[in-house]
Structures are given as C-alpha cells and as structure tokens.
PDB file of N, CA and C in Angstrom:
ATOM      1  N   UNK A   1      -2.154  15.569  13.113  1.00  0.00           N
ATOM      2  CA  UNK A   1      -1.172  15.065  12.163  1.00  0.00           C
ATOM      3  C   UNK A   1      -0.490  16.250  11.480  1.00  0.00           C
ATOM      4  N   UNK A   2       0.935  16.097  11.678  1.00  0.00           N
ATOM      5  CA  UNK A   2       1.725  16.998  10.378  1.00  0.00           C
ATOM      6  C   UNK A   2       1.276  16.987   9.057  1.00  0.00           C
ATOM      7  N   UNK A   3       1.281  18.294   8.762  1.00  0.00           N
ATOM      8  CA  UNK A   3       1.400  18.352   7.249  1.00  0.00           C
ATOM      9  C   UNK A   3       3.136  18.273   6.492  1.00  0.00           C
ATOM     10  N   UNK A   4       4.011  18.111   7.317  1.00  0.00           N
ATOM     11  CA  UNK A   4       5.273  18.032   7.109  1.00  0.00           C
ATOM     12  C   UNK A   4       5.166  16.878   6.384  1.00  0.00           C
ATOM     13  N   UNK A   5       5.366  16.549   5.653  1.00  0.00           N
ATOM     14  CA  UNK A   5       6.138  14.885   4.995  1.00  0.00           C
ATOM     15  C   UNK A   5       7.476  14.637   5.617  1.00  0.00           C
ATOM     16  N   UNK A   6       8.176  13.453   6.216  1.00  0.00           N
ATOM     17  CA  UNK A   6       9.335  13.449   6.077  1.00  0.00           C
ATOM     18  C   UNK A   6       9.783  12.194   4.880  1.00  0.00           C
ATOM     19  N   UNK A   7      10.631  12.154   4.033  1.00  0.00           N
ATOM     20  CA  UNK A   7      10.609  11.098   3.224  1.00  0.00           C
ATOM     21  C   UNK A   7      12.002  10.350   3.518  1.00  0.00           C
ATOM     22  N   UNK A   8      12.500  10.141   4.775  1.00  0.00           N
ATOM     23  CA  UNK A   8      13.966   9.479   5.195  1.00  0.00           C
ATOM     24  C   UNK A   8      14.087   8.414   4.742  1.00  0.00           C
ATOM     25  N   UNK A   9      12.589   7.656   4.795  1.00  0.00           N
ATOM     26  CA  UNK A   9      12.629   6.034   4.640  1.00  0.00           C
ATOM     27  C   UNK A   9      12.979   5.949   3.036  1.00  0.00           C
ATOM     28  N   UNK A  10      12.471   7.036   2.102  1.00  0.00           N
ATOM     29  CA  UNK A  10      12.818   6.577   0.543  1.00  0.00           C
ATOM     30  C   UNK A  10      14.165   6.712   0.133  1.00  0.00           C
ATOM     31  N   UNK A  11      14.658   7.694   1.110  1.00  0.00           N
ATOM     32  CA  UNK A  11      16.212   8.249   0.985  1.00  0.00           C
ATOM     33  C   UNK A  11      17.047   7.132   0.538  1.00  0.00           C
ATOM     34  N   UNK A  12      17.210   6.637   2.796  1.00  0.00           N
ATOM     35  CA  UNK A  12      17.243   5.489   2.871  1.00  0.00           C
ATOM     36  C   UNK A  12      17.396   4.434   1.957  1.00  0.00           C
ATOM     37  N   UNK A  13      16.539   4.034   1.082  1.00  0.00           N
ATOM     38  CA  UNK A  13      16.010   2.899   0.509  1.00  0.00           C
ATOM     39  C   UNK A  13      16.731   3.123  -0.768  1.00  0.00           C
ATOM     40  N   UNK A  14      16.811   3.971  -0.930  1.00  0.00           N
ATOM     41  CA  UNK A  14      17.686   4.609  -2.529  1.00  0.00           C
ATOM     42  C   UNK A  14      18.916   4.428  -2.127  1.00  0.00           C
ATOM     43  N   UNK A  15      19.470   4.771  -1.206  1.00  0.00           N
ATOM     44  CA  UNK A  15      21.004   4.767  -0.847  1.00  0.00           C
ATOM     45  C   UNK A  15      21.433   3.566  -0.553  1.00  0.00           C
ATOM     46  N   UNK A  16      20.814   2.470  -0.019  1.00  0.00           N
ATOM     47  CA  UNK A  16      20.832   1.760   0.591  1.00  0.00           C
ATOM     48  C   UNK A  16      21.334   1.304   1.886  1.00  0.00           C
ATOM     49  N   UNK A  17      21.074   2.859   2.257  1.00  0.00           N
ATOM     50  CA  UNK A  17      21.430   3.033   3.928  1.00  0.00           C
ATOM     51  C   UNK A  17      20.636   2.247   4.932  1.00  0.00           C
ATOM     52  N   UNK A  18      20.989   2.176   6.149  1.00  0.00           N
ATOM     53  CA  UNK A  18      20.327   2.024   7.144  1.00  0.00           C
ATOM     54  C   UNK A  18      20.212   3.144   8.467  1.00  0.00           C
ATOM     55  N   UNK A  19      18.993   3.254   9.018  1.00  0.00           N
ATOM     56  CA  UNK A  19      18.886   3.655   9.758  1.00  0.00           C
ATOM     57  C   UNK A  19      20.084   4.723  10.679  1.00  0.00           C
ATOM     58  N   UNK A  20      20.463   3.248  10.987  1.00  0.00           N
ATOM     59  CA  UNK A  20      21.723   3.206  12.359  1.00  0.00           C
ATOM     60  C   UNK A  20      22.861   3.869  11.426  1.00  0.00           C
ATOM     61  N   UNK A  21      23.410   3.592  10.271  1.00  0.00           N
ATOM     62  CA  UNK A  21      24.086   3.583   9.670  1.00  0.00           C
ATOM     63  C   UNK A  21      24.038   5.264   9.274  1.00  0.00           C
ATOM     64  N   UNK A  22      22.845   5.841   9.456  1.00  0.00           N
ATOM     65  CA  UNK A  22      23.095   7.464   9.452  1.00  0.00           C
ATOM     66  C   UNK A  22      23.110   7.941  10.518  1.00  0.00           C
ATOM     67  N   UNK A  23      22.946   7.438  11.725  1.00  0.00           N
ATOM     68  CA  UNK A  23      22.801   8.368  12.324  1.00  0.00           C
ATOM     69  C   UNK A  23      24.388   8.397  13.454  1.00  0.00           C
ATOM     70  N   UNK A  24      25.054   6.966  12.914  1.00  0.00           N
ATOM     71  CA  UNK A  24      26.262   7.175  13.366  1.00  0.00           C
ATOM     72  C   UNK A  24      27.256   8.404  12.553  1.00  0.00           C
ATOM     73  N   UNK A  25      26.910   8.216  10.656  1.00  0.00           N
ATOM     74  CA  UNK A  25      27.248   9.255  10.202  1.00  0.00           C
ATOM     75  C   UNK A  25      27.215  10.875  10.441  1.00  0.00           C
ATOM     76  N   UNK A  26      26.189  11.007  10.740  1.00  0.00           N
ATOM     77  CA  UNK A  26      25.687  12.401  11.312  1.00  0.00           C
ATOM     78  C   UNK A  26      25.631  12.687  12.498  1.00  0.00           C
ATOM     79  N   UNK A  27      25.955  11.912  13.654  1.00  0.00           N
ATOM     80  CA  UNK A  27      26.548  12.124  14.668  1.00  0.00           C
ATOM     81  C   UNK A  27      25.349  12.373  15.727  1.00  0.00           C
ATOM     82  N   UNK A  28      24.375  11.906  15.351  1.00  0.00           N
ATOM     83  CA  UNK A  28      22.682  12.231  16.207  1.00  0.00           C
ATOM     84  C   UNK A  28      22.699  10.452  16.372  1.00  0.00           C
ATOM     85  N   UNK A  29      21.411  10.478  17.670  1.00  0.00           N
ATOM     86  CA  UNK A  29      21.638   8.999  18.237  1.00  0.00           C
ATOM     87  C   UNK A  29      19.866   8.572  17.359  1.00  0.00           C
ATOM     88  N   UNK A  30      20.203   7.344  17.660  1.00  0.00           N
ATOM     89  CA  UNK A  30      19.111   6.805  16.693  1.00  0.00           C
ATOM     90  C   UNK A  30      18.034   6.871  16.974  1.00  0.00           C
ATOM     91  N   UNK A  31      17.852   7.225  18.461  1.00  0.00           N
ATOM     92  CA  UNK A  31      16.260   7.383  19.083  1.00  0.00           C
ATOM     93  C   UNK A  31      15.781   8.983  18.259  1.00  0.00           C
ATOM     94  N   UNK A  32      16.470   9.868  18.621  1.00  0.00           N
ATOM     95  CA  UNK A  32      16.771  11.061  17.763  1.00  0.00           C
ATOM     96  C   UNK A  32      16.233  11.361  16.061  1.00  0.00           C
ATOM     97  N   UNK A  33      16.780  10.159  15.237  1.00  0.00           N
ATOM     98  CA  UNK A  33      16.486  10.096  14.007  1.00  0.00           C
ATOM     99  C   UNK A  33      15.451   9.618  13.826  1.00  0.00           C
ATOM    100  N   UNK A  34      15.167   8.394  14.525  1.00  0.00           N
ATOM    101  CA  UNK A  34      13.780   7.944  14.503  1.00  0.00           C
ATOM    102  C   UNK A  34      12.535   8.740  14.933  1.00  0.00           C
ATOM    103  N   UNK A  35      12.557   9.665  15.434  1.00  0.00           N
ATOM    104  CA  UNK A  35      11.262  10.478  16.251  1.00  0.00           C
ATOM    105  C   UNK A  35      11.415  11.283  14.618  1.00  0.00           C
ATOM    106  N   UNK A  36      12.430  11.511  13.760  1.00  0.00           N
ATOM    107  CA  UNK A  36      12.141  12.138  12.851  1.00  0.00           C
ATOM    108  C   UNK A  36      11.660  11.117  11.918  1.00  0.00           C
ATOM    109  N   UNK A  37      11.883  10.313  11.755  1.00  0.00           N
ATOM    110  CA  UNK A  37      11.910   9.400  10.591  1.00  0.00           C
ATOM    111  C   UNK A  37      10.083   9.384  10.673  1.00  0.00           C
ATOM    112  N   UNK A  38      10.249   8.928  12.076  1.00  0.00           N
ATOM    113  CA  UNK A  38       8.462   8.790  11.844  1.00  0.00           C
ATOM    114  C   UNK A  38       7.612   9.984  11.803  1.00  0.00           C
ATOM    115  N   UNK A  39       7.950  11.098  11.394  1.00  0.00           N
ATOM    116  CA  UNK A  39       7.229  12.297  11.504  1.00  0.00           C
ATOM    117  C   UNK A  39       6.812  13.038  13.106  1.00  0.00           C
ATOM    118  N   UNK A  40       7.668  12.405  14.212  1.00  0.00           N
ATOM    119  CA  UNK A  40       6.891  13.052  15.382  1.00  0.00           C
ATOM    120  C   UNK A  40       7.645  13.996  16.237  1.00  0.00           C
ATOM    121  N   UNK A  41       8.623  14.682  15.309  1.00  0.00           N
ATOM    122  CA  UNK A  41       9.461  15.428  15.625  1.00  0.00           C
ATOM    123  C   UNK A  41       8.741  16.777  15.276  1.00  0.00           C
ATOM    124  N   UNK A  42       9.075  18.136  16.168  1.00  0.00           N
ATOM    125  CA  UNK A  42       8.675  19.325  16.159  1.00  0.00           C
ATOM    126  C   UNK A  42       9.370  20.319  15.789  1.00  0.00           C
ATOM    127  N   UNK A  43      10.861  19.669  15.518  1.00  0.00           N
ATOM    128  CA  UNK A  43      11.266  20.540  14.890  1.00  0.00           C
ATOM    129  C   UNK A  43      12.663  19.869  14.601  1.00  0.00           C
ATOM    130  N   UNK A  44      13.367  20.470  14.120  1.00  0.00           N
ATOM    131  CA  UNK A  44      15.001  19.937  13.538  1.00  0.00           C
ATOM    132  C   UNK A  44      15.966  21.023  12.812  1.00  0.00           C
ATOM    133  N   UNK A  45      17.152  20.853  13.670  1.00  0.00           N
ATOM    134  CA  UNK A  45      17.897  21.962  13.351  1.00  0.00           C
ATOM    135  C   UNK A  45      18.670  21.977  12.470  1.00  0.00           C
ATOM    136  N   UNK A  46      19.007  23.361  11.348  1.00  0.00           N
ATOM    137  CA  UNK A  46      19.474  23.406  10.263  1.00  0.00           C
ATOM    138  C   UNK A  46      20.738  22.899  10.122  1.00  0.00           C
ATOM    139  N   UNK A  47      21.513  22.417  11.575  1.00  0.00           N
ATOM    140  CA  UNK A  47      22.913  21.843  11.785  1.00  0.00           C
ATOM    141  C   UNK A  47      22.684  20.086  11.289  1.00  0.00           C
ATOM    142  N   UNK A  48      21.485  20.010  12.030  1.00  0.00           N
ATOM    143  CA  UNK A  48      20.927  18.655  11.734  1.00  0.00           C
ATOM    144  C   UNK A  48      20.588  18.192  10.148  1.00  0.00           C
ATOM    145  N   UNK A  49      19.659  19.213   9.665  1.00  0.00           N
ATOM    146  CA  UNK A  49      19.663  18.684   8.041  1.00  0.00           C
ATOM    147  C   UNK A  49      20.408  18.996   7.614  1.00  0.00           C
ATOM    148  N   UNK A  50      21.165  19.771   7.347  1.00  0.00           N
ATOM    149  CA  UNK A  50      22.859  20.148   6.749  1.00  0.00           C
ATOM    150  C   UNK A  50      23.661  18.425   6.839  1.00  0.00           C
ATOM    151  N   UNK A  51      23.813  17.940   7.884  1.00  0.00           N
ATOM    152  CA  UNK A  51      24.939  16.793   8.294  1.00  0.00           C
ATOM    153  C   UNK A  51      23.615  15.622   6.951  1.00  0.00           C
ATOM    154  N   UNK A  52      22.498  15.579   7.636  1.00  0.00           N
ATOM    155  CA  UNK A  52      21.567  14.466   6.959  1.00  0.00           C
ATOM    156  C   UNK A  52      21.425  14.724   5.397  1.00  0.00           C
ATOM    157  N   UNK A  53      21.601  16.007   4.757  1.00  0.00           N
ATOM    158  CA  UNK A  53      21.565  16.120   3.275  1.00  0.00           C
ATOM    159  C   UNK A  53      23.316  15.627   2.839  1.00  0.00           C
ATOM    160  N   UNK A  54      24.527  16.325   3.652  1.00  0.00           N
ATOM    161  CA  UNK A  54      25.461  15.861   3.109  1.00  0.00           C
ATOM    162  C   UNK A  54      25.668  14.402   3.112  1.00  0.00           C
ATOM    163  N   UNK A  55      25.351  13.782   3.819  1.00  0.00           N
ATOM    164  CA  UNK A  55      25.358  11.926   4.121  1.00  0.00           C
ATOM    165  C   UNK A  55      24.680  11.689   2.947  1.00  0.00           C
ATOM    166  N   UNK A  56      23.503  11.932   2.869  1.00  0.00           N
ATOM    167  CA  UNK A  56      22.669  11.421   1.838  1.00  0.00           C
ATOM    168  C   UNK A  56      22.561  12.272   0.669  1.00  0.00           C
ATOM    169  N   UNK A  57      23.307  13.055   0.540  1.00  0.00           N
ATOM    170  CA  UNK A  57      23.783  13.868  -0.960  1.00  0.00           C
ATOM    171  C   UNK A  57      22.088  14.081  -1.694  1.00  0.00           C
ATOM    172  N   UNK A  58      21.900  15.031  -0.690  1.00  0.00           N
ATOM    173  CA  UNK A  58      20.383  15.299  -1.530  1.00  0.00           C
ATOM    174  C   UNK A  58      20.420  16.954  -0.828  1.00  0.00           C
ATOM    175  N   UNK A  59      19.123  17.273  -1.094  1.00  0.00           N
ATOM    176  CA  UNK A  59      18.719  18.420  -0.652  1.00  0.00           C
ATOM    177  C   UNK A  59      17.515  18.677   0.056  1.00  0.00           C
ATOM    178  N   UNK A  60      17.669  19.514   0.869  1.00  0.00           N
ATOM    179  CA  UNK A  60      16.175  19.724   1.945  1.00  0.00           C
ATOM    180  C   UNK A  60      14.870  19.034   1.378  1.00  0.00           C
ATOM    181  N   UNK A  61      15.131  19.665   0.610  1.00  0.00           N
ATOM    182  CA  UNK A  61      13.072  19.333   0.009  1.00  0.00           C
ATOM    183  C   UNK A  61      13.247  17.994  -0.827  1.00  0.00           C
ATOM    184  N   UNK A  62      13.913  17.496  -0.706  1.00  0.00           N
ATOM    185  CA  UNK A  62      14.296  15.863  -1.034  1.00  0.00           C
ATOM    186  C   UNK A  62      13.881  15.105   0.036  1.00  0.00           C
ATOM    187  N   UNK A  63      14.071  15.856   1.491  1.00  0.00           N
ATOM    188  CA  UNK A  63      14.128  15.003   2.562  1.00  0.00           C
ATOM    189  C   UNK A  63      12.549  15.456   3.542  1.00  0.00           C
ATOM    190  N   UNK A  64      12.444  16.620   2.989  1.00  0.00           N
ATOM    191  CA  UNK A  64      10.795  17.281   3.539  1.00  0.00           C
ATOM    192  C   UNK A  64      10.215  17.407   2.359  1.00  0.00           C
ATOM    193  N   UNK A  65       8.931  17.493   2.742  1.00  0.00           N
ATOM    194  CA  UNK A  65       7.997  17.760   1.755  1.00  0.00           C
ATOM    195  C   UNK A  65       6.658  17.927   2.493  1.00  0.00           C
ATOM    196  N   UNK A  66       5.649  19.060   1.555  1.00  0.00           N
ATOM    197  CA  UNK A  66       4.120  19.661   2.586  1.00  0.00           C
ATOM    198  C   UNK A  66       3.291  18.992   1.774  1.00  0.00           C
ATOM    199  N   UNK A  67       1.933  18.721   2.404  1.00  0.00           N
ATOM    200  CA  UNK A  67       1.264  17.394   2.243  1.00  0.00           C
ATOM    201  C   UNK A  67      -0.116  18.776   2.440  1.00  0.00           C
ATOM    202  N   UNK A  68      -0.689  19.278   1.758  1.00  0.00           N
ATOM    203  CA  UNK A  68      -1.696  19.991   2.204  1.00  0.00           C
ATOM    204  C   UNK A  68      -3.246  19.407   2.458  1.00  0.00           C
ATOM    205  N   UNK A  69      -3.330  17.989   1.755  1.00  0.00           N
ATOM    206  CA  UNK A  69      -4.553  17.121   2.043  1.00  0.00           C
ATOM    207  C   UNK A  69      -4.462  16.858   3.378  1.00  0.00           C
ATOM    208  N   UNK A  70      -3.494  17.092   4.368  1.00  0.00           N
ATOM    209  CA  UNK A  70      -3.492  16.569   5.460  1.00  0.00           C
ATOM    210  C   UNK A  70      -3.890  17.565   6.337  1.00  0.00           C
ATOM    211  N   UNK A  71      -4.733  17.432   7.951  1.00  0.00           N
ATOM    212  CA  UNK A  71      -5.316  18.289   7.859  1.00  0.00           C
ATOM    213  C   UNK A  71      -4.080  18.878   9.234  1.00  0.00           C
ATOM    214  N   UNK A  72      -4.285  20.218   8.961  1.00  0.00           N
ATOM    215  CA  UNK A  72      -3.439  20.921  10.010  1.00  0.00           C
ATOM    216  C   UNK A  72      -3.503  20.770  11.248  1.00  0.00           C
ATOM    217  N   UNK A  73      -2.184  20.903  11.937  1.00  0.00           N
ATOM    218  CA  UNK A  73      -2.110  20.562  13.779  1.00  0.00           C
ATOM    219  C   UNK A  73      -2.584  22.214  14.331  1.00  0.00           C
ATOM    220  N   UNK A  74      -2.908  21.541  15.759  1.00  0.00           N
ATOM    221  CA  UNK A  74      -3.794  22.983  16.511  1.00  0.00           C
ATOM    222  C   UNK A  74      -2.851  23.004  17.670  1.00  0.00           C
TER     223      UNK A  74
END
C-alpha cells in the first residue's frame, strides 16, 4: 500500500465535480484519472497536476497528502 494519500474524491465532492467532468476538463481520459483517484497510480506528471489543480483551483498538497501510519511499498 501507498503511503501517498490521494484526496480527488474530497476535491471532487467540494466542487461538486464529477469524475468525467474533470477529466474531460484536463484533457486525460477517465480510465487515467481513475487509476489515480484510487491511489494505484505510480506516478503522475507535473503537466498532469498543474491542469488538475487549475480545474479544481487548489494546490498540490490539497490534492496529495503522506500517510506515514501506512506501511511502506517494497
């Protein structure tokens, strides 16, 4: 398990976005957002959170966050 947090779904839920509805914004396909949404993404490019913070008018560590109770990947 990641120690990454991703927190899209609270974003989301605050904005009252949907899913689909960002990822047409940001120009990534939804299978794409979703492998992030659910944490099983390995990585994501700074082009990528750049487009996902301006949509959702937040900032990186709004949208990540480190979880250190969790125990580290090998």
């Amino acid at each position: 398990m990641a120690r990454i947090v991703i927190r899209l779904d609270e974003l989301l839920h605050a904005r009252r976005m949907t899913l689909t509805e960002l990822a047409t914004r940001v120009d990534i396909t939804l299978a794409n957002l979703s492998i992030l949404k659910t944490g099983k993404a390995k990585a994501i490019r700074f082009s990528t959170l750049e487009a996902i913070c301006a949509v959702l008018e937040c900032q990186p560590g709004d949208l990540l966050g480190f979880d250190p109770a969790l125990p580290a990947e090998e």
